[in-house]
C-alpha atoms as a PDB file:
ATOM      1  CA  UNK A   1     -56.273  -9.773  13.955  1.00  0.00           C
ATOM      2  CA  UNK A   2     -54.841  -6.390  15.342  1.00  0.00           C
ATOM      3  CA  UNK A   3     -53.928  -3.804  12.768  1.00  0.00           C
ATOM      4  CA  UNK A   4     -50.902  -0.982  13.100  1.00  0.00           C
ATOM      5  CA  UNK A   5     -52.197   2.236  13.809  1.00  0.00           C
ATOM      6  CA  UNK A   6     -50.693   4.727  11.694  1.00  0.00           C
ATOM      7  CA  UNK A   7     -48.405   6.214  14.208  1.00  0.00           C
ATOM      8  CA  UNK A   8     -47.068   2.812  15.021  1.00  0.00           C
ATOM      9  CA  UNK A   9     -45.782   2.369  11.223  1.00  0.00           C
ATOM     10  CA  UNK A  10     -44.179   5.261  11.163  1.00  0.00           C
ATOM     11  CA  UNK A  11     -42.779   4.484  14.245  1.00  0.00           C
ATOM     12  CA  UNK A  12     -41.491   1.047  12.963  1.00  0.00           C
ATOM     13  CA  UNK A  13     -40.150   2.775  10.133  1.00  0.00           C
ATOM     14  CA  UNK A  14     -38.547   5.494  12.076  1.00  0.00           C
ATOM     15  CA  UNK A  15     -36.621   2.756  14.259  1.00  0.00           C
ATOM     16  CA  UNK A  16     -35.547   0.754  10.660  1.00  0.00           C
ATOM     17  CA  UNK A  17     -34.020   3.782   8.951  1.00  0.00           C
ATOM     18  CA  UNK A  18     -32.371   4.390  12.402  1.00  0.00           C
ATOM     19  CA  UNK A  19     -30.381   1.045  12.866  1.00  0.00           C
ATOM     20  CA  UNK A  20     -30.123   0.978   8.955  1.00  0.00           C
ATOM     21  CA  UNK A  21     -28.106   4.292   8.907  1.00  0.00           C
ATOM     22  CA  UNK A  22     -25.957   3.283  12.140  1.00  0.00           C
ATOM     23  CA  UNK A  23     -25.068   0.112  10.256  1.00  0.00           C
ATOM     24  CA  UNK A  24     -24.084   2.073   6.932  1.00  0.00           C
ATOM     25  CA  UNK A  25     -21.842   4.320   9.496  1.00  0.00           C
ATOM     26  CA  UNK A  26     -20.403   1.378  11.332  1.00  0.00           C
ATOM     27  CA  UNK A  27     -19.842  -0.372   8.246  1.00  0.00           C
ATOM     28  CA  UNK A  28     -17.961   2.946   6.782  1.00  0.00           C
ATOM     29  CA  UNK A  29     -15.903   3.300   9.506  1.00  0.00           C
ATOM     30  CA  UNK A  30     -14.977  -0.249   9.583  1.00  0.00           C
ATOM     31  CA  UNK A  31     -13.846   0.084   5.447  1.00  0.00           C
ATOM     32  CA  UNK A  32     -12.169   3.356   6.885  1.00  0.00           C
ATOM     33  CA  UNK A  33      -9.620   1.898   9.656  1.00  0.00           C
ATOM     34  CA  UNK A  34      -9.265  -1.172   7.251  1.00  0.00           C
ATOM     35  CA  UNK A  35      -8.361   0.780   4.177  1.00  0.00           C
ATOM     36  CA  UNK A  36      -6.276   3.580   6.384  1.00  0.00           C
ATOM     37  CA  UNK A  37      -2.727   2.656   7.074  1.00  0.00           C
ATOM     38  CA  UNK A  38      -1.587   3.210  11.042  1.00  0.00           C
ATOM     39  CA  UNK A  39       1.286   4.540  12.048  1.00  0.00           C
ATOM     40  CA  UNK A  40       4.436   2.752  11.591  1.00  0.00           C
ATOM     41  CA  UNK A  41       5.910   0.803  14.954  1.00  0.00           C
ATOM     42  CA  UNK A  42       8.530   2.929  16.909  1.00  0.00           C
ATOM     43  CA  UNK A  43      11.691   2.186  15.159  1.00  0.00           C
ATOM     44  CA  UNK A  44      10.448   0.141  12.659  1.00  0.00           C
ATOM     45  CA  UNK A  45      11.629   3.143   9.656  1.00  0.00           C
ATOM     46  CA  UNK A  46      15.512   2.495  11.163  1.00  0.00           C
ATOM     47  CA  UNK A  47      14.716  -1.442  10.868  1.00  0.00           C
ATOM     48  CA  UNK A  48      13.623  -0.827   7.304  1.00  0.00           C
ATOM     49  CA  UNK A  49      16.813   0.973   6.345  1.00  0.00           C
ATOM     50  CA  UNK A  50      18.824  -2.254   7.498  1.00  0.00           C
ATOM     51  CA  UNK A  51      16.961  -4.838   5.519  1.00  0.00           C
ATOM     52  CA  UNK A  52      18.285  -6.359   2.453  1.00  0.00           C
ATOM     53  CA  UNK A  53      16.411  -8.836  -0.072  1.00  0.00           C
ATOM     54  CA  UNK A  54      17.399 -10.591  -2.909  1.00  0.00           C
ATOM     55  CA  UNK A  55      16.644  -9.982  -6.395  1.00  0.00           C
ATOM     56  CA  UNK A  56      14.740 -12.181  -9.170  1.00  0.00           C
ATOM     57  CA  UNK A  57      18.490 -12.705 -10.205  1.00  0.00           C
ATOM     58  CA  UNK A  58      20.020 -13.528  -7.085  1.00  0.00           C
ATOM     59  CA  UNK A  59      22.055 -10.538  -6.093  1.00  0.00           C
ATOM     60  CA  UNK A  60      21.534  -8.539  -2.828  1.00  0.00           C
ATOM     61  CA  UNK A  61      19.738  -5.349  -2.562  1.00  0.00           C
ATOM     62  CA  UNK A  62      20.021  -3.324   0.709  1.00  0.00           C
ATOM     63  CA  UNK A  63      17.686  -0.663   1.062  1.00  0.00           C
ATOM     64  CA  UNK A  64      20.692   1.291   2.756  1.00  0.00           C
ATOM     65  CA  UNK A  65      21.442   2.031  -0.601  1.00  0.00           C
ATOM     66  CA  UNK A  66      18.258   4.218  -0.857  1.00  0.00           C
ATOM     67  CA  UNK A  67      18.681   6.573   1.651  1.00  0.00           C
ATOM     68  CA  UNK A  68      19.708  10.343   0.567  1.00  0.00           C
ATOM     69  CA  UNK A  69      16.585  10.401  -2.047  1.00  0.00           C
ATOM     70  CA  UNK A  70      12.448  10.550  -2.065  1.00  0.00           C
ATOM     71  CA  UNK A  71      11.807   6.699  -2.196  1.00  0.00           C
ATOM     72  CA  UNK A  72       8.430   4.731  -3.232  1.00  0.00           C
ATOM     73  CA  UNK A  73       8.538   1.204  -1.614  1.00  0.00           C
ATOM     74  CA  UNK A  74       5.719  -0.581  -3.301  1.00  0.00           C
ATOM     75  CA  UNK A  75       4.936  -4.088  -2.060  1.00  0.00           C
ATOM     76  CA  UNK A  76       3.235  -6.087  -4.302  1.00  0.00           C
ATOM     77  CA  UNK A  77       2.450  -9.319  -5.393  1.00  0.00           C
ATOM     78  CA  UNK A  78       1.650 -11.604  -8.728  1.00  0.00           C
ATOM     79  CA  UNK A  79      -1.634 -12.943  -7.485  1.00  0.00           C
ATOM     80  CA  UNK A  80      -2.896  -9.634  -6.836  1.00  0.00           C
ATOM     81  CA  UNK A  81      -4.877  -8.035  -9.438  1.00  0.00           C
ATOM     82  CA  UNK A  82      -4.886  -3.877  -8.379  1.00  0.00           C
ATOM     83  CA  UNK A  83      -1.039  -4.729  -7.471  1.00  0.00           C
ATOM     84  CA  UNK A  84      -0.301  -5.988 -11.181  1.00  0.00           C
ATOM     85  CA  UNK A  85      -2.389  -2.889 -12.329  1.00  0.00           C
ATOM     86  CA  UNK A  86      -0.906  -0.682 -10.493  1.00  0.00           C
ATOM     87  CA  UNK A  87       2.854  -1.173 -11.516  1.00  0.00           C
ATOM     88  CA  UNK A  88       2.634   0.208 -15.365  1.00  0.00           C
ATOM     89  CA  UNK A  89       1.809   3.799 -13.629  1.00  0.00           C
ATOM     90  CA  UNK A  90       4.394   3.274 -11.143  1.00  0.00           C
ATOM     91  CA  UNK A  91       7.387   2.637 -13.734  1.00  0.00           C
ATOM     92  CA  UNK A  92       5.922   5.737 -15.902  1.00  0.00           C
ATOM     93  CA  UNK A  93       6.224   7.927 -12.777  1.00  0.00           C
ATOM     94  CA  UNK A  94       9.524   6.895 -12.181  1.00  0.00           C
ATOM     95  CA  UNK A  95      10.878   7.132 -15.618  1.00  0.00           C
ATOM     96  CA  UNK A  96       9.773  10.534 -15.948  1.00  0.00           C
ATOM     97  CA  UNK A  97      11.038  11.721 -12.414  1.00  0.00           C
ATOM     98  CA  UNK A  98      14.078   9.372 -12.074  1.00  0.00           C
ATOM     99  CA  UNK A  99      16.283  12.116 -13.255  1.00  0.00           C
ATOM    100  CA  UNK A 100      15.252  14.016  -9.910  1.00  0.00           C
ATOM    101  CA  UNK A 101      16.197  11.638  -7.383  1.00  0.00           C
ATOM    102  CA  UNK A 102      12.783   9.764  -7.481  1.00  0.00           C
ATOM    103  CA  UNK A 103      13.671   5.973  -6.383  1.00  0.00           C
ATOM    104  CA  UNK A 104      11.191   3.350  -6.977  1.00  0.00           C
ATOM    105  CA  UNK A 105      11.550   0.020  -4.913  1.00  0.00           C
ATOM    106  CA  UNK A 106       9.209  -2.969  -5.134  1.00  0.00           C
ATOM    107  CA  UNK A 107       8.970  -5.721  -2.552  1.00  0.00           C
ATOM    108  CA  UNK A 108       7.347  -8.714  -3.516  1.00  0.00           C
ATOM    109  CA  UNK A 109       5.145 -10.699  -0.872  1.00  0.00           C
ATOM    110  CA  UNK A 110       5.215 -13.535  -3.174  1.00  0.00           C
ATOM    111  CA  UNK A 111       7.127 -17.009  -4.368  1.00  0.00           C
ATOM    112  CA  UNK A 112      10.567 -16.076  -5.987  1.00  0.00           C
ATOM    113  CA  UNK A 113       9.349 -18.031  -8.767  1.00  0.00           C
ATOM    114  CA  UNK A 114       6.241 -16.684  -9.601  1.00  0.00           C
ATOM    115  CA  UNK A 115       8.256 -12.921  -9.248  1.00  0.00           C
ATOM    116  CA  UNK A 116      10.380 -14.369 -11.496  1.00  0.00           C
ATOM    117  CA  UNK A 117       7.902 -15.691 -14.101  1.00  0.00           C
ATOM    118  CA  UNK A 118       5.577 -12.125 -14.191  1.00  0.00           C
ATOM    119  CA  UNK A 119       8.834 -10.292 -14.361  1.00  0.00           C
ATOM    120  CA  UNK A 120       9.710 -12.492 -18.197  1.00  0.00           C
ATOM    121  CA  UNK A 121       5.613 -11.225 -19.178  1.00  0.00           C
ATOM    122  CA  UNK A 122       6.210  -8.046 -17.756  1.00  0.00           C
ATOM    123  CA  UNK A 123       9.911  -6.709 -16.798  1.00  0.00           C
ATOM    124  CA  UNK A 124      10.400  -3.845 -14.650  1.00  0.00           C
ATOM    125  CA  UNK A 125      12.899  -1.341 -14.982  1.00  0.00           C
ATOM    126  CA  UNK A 126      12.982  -0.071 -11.179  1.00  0.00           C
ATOM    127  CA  UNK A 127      14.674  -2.832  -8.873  1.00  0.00           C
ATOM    128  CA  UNK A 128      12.645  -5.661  -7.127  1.00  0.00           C
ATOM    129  CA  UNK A 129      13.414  -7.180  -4.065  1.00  0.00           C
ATOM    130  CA  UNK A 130      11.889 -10.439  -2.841  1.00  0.00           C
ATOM    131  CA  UNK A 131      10.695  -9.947   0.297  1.00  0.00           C
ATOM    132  CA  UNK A 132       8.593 -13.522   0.409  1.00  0.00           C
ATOM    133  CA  UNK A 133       6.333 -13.435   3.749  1.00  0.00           C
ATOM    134  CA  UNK A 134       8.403 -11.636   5.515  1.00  0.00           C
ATOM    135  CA  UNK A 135       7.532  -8.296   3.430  1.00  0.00           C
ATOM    136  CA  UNK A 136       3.842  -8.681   5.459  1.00  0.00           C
ATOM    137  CA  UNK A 137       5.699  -8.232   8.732  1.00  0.00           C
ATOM    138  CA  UNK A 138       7.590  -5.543   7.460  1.00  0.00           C
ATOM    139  CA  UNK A 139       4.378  -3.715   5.951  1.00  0.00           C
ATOM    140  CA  UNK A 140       2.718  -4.236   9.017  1.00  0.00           C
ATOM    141  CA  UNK A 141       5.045  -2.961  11.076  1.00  0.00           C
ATOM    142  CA  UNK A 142       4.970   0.424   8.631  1.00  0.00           C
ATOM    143  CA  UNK A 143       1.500   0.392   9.674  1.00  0.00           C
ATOM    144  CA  UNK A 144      -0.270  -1.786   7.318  1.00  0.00           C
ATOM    145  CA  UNK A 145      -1.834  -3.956  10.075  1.00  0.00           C
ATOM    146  CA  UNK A 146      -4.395  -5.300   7.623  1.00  0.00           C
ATOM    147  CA  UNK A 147      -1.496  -7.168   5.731  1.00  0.00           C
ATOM    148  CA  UNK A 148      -3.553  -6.188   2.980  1.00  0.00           C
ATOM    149  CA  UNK A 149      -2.269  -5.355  -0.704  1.00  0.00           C
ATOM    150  CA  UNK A 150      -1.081  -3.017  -2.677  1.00  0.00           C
ATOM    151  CA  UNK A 151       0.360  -1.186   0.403  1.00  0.00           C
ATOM    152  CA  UNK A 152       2.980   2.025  -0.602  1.00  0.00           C
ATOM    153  CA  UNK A 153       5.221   3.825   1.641  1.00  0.00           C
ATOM    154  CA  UNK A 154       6.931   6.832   0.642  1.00  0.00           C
ATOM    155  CA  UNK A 155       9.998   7.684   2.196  1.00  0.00           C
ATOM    156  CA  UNK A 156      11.365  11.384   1.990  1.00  0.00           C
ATOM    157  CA  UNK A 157      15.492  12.453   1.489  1.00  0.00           C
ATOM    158  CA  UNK A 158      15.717  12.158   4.765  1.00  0.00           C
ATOM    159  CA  UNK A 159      14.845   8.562   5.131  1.00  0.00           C
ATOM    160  CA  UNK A 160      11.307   9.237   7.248  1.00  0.00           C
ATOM    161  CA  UNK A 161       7.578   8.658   6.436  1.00  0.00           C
ATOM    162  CA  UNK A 162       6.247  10.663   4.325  1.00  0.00           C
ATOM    163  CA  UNK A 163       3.278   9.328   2.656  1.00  0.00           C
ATOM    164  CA  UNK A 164       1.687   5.674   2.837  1.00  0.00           C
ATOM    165  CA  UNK A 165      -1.595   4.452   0.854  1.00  0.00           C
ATOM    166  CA  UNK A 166      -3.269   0.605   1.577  1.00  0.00           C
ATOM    167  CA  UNK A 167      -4.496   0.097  -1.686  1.00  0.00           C
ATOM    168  CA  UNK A 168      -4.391   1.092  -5.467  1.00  0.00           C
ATOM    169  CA  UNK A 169      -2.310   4.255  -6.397  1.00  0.00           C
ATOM    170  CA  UNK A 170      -3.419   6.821  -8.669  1.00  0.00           C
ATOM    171  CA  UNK A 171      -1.085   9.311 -10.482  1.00  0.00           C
ATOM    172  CA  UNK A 172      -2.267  12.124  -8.633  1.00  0.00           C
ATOM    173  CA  UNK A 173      -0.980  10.257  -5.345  1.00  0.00           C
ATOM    174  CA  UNK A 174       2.486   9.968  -6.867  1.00  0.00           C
ATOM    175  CA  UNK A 175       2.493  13.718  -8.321  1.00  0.00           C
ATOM    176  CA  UNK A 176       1.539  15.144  -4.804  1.00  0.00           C
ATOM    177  CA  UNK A 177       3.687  12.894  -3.057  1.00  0.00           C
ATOM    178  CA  UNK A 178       6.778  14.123  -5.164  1.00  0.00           C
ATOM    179  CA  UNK A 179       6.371  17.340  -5.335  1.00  0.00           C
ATOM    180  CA  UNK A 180       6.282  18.011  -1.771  1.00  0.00           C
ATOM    181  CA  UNK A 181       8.870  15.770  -0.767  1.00  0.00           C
ATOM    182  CA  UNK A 182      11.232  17.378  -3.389  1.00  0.00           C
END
């Protein structure tokens, strides 16, 4: 039986905290690019200004409509837990700041009736639009490549990118958001 010299442990050790800490940064910058939105596709903002969806009640919504004023387009969906959490805080922003322009627009990547059946539980005051699966496309080409959800974009009075978070919003993400944009 051999034994490990001293300076051979601490070599051995040396060498484990090494990979160890390169897989903690890999790992960290793999969360990073997942969690970070990309930039949007080259004329994908335009495209987005000449989509229209449905509503829960069956009328048409085109986002046309929106331009001219700081816009959040939230896409969201029922069977997603930080989306449903999320969308309390949303409506209280816009409540308070609807009187300044502030538009509010949720897209939901989800079955019109399941939209329909969370929005009897819960009803939103700012407008929904059903954007089924083709809201992932559309997200993705805003630069959510992940597809992942909640995914925000928020568009300034002059209809470009502003601001876009992959993920849960917090308050302070709406309050900064808004009160540079204004």
């Amino acid at each position: 039986m051999t034994e490990l010299s001293n300076d051979s442990i601490t070599e051995r050790r040396r060498w484990l905290m090494a990979a160890g800490a390169a897989a903690a940064a890999a790992g960290a910058g793999l969360a990073w690019w997942r969690l970070h939105p990309q930039e949007a596709l080259p004329d994908a903002v335009q495209a987005l200004w000449n989509q229209q969806f449905q509503t829960p009640t069956g009328e048409t919504l085109p986002l046309a409509t929106f331009r001219g004023k700081p816009l959040l387009l939230n896409f969201w969906a029922t069977w997603c837990p930080p989306c449903v959490e999320e969308l309390p805080m949303i409506e209280a922003f816009w409540r308070e700041h609807a009187y300044q322009g502030l538009q509010v627009l949720g897209l939901a990547i989800d079955q019109p009736s399941a939209v329909r059946r969370f929005l009897e539980r819960q009803p939103l005051a700012f407008p929904v639009g059903l954007a089924g699966l083709g809201g992932t496309e559309l997200a993705k080409s805003l630069g959510n490549e992940t597809g992942s959800l909640p995914f925000s974009v928020f568009l300034a009075t002059d209809g470009r990118i502003f601001a876009k978070k992959l993920g849960q919003l917090a308050r302070e993400d709406l309050v900064g958001w808004f009160s540079a944009a204004v």
